[in-house]
C-alpha atoms as a PDB file:
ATOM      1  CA  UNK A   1       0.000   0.000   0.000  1.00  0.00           C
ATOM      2  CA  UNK A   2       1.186   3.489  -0.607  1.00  0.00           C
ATOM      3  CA  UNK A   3      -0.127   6.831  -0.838  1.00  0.00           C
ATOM      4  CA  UNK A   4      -0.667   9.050  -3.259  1.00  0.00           C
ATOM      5  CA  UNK A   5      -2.485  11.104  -5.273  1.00  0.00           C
ATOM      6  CA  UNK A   6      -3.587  10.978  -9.045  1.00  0.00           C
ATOM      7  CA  UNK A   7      -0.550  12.501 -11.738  1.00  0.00           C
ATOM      8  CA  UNK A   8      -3.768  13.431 -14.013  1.00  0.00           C
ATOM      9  CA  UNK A   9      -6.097  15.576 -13.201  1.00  0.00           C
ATOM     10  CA  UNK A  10      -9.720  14.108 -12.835  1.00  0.00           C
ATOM     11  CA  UNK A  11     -10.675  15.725 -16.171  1.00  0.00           C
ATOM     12  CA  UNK A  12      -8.075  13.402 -17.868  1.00  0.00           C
ATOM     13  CA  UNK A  13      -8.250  10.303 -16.063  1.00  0.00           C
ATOM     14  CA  UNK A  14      -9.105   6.473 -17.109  1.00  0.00           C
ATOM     15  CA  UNK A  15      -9.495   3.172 -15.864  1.00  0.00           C
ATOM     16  CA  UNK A  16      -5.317   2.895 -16.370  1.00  0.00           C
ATOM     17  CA  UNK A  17      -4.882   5.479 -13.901  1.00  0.00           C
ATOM     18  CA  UNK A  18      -6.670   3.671 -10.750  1.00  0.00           C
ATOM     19  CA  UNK A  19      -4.244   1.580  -9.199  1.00  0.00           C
ATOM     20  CA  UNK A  20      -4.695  -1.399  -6.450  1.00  0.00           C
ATOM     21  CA  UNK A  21      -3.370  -0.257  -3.228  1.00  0.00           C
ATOM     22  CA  UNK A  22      -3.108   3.698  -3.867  1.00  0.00           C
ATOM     23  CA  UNK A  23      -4.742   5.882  -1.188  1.00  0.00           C
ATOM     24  CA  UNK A  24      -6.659   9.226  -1.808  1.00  0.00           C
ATOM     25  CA  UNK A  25      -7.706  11.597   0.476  1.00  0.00           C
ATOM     26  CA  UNK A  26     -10.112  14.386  -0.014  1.00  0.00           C
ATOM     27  CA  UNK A  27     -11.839  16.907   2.562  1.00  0.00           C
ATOM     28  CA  UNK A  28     -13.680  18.270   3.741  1.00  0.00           C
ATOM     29  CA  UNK A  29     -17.456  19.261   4.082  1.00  0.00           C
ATOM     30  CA  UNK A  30     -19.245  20.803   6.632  1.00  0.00           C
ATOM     31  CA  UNK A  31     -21.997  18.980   8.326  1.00  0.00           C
ATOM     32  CA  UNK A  32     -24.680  21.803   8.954  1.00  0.00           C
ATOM     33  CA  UNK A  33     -27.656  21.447  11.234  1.00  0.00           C
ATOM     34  CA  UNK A  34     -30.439  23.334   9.096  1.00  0.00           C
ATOM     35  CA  UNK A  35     -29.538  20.369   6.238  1.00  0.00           C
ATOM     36  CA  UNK A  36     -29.277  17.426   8.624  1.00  0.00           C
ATOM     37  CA  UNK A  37     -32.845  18.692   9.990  1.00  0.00           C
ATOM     38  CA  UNK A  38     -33.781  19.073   6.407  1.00  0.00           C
ATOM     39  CA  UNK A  39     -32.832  16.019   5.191  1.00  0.00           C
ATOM     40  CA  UNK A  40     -34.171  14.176   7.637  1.00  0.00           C
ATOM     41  CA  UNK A  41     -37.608  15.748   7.513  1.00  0.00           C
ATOM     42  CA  UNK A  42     -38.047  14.668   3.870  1.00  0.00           C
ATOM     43  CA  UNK A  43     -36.348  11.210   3.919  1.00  0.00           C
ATOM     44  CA  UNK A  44     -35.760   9.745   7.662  1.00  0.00           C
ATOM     45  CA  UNK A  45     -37.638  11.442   9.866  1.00  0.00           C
ATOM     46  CA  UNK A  46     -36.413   9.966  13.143  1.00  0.00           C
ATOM     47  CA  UNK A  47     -36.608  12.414  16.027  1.00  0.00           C
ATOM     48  CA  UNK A  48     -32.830  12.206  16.674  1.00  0.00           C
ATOM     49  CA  UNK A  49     -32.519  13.727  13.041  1.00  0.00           C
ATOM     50  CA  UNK A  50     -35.269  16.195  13.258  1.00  0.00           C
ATOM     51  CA  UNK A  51     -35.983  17.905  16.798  1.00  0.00           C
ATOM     52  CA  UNK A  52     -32.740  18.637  18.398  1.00  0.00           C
ATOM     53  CA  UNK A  53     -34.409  18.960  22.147  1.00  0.00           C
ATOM     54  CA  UNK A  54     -36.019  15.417  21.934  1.00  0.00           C
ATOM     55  CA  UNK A  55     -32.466  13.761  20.268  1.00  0.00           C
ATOM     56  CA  UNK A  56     -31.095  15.227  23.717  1.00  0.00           C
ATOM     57  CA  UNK A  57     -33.211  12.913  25.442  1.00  0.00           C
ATOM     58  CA  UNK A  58     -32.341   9.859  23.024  1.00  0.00           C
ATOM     59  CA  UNK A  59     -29.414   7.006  23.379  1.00  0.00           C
ATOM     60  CA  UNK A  60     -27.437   9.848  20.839  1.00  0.00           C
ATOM     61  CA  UNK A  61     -27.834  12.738  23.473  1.00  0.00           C
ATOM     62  CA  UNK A  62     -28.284  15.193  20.790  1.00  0.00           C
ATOM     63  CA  UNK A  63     -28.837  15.701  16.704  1.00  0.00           C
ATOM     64  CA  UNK A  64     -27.098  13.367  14.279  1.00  0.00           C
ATOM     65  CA  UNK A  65     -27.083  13.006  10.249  1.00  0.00           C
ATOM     66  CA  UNK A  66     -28.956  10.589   9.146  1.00  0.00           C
ATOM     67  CA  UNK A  67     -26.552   7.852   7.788  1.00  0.00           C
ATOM     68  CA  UNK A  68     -28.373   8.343   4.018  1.00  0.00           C
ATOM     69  CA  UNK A  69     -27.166  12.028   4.387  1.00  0.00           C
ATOM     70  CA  UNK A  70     -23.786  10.974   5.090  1.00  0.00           C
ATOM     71  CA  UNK A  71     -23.130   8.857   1.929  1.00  0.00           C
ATOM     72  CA  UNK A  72     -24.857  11.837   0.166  1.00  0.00           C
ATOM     73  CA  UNK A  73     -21.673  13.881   1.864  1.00  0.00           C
ATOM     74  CA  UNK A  74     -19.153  11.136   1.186  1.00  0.00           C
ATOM     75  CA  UNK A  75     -20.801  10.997  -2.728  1.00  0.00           C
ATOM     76  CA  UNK A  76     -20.008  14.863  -3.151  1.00  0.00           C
ATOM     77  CA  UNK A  77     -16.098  14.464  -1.984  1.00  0.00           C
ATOM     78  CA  UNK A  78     -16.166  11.421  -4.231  1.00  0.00           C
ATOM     79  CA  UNK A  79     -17.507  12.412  -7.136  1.00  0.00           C
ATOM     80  CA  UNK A  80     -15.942  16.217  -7.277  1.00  0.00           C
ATOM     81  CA  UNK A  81     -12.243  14.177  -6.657  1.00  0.00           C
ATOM     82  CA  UNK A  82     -12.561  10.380  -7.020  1.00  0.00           C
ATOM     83  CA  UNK A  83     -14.411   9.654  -9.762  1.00  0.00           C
ATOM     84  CA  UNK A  84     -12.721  10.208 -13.506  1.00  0.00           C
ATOM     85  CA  UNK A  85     -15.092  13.628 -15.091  1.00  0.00           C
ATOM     86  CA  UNK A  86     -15.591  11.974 -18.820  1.00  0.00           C
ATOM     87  CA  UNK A  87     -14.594   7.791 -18.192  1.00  0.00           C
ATOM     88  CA  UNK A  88     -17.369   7.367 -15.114  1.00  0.00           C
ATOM     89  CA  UNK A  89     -19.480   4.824 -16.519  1.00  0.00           C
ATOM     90  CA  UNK A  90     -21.586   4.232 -12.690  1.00  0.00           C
ATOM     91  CA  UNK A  91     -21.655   1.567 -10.440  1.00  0.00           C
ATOM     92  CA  UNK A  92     -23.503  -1.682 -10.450  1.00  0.00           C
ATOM     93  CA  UNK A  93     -23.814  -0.991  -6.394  1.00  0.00           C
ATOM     94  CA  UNK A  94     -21.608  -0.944  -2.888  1.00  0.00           C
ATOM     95  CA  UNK A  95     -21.224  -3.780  -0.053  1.00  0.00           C
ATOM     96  CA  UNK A  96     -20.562  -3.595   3.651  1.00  0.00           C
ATOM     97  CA  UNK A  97     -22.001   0.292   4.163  1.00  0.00           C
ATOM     98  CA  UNK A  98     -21.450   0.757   7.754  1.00  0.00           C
ATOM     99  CA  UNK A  99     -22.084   3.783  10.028  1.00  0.00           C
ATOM    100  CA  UNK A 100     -19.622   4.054  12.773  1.00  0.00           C
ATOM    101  CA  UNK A 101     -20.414   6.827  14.868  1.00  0.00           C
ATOM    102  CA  UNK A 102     -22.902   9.632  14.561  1.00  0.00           C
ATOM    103  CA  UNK A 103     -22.162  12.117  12.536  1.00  0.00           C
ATOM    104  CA  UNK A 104     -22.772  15.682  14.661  1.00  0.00           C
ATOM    105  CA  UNK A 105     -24.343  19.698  13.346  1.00  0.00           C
ATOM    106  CA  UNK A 106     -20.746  20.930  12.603  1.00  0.00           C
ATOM    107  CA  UNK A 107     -18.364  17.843  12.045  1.00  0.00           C
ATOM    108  CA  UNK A 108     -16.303  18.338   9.037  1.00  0.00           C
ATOM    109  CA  UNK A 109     -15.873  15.275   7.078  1.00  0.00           C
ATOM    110  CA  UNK A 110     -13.214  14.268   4.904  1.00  0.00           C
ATOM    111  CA  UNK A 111     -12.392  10.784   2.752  1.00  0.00           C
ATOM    112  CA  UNK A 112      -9.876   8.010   2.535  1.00  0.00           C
ATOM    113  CA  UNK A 113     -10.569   5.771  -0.985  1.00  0.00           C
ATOM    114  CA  UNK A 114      -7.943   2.911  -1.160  1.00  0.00           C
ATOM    115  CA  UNK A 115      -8.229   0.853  -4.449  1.00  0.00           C
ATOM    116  CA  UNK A 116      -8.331  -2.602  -3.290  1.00  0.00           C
ATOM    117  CA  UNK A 117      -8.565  -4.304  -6.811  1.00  0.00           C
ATOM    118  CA  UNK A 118      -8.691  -3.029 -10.674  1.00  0.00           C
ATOM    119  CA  UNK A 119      -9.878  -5.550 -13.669  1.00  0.00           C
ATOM    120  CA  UNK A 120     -10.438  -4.506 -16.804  1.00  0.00           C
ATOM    121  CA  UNK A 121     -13.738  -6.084 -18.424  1.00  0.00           C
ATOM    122  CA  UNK A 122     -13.159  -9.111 -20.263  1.00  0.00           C
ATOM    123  CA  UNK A 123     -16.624  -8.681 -21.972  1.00  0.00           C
ATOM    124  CA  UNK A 124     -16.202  -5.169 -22.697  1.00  0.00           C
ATOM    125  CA  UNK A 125     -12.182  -4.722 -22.901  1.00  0.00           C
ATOM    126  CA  UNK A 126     -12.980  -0.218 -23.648  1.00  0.00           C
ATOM    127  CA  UNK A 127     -13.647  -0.470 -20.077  1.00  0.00           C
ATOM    128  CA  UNK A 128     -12.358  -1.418 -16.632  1.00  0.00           C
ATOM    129  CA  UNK A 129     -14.023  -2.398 -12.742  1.00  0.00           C
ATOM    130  CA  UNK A 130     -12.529  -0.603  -9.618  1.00  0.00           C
ATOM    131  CA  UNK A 131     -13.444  -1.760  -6.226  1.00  0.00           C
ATOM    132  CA  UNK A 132     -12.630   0.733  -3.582  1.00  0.00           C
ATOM    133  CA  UNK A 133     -12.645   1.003   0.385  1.00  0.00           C
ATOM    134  CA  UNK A 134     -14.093   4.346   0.694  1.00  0.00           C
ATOM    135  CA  UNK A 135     -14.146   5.569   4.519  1.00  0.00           C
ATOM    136  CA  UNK A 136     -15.525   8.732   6.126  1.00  0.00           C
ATOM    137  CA  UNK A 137     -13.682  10.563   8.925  1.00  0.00           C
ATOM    138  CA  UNK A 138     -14.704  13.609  10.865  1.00  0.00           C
ATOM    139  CA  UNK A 139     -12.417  16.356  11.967  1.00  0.00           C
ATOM    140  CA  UNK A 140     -11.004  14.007  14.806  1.00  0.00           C
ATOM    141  CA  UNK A 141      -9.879  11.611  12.176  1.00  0.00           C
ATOM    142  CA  UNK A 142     -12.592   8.608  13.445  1.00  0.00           C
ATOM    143  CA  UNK A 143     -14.249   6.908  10.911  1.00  0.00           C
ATOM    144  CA  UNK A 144     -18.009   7.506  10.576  1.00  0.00           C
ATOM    145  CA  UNK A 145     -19.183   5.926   7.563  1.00  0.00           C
ATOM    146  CA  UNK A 146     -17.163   2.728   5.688  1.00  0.00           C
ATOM    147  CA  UNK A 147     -17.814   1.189   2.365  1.00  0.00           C
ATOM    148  CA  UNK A 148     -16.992  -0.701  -0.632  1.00  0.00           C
ATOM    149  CA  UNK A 149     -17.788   0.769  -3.532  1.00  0.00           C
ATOM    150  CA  UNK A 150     -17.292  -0.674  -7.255  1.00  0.00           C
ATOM    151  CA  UNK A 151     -17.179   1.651 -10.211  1.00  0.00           C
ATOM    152  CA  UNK A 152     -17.016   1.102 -13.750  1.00  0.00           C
ATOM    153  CA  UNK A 153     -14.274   3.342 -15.653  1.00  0.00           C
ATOM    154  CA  UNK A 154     -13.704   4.129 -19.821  1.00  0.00           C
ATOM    155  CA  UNK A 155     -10.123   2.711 -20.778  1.00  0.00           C
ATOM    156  CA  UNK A 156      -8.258   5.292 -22.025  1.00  0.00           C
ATOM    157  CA  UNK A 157      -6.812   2.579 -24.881  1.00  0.00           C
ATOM    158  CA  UNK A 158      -9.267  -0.354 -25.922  1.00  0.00           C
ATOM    159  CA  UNK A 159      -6.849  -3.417 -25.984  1.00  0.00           C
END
């Protein structure tokens, strides 16, 4: 494992340029208590997301992100820095999503992505697969959020 960052910019990059065992990190975003409140009202509205003097009385003793708004804070680091701009072909989906530990009105998140394994398609050899370990931290450097992501990535040569 070693750590680095992309040599090409994310406007340039391919499949080619993901490689196993490289680690990227990319922060941060605030974590603001009008959108946690907001969020939570229109898709998990659990009163330790929405109503800040009942989540006192709950087993989180005060407000926390839902964990759907924290991949939707992970996705915007990922996406703006991760992903390639013009070779992002999607994913087919993510394993192992975990949330950690709450996620709190003015933590400021950051990511770690390690590629753990790049194949280029066999069936369609103009692109390639990279899984990734993809793990939230807040400002304290704990991990919040884990998960493995897999994205599919243009080749920047068809071989």
């Amino acid at each position: 494992m070693h750590n680095s960052t992309f040599t090409v910019p994310a406007e340039k990059r391919y499949f080619e340029d993901y490689i196993a065992g490289s680690i990227h990190e990319y922060g941060s975003i605030a974590v603001e208590q009008e959108e946690i409140i907001s969020f939570a009202k229109r898709f998990d509205p659990q009163v330790f997301h929405t109503d800040p003097g009942v989540a006192k009385k709950t087993i989180f003793e005060g407000l926390i992100a839902s964990g759907w708004h924290t991949c939707g804070l992970m996705m915007r680091l990922f996406a703006d820095h991760f992903l390639p701009k013009t070779a992002s072909l999607g994913s087919p989906g993510i394993d192992e999503l975990r949330w950690n530990k709450p996620v709190r009105p003015g933590d400021e998140l950051s990511i770690r992505v390690t590629v753990l394994e790049t194949k280029r398609s066999r069936s369609k050899p103009d692109r390639g697969i990279v899984h990734s370990l993809i793990e939230v931290m807040n400002q304290d450097r704990d991990v919040v959020m884990s998960m493995k992501a897999v994205n599919l990535f243009l080749c920047r040569q068809s071989s």
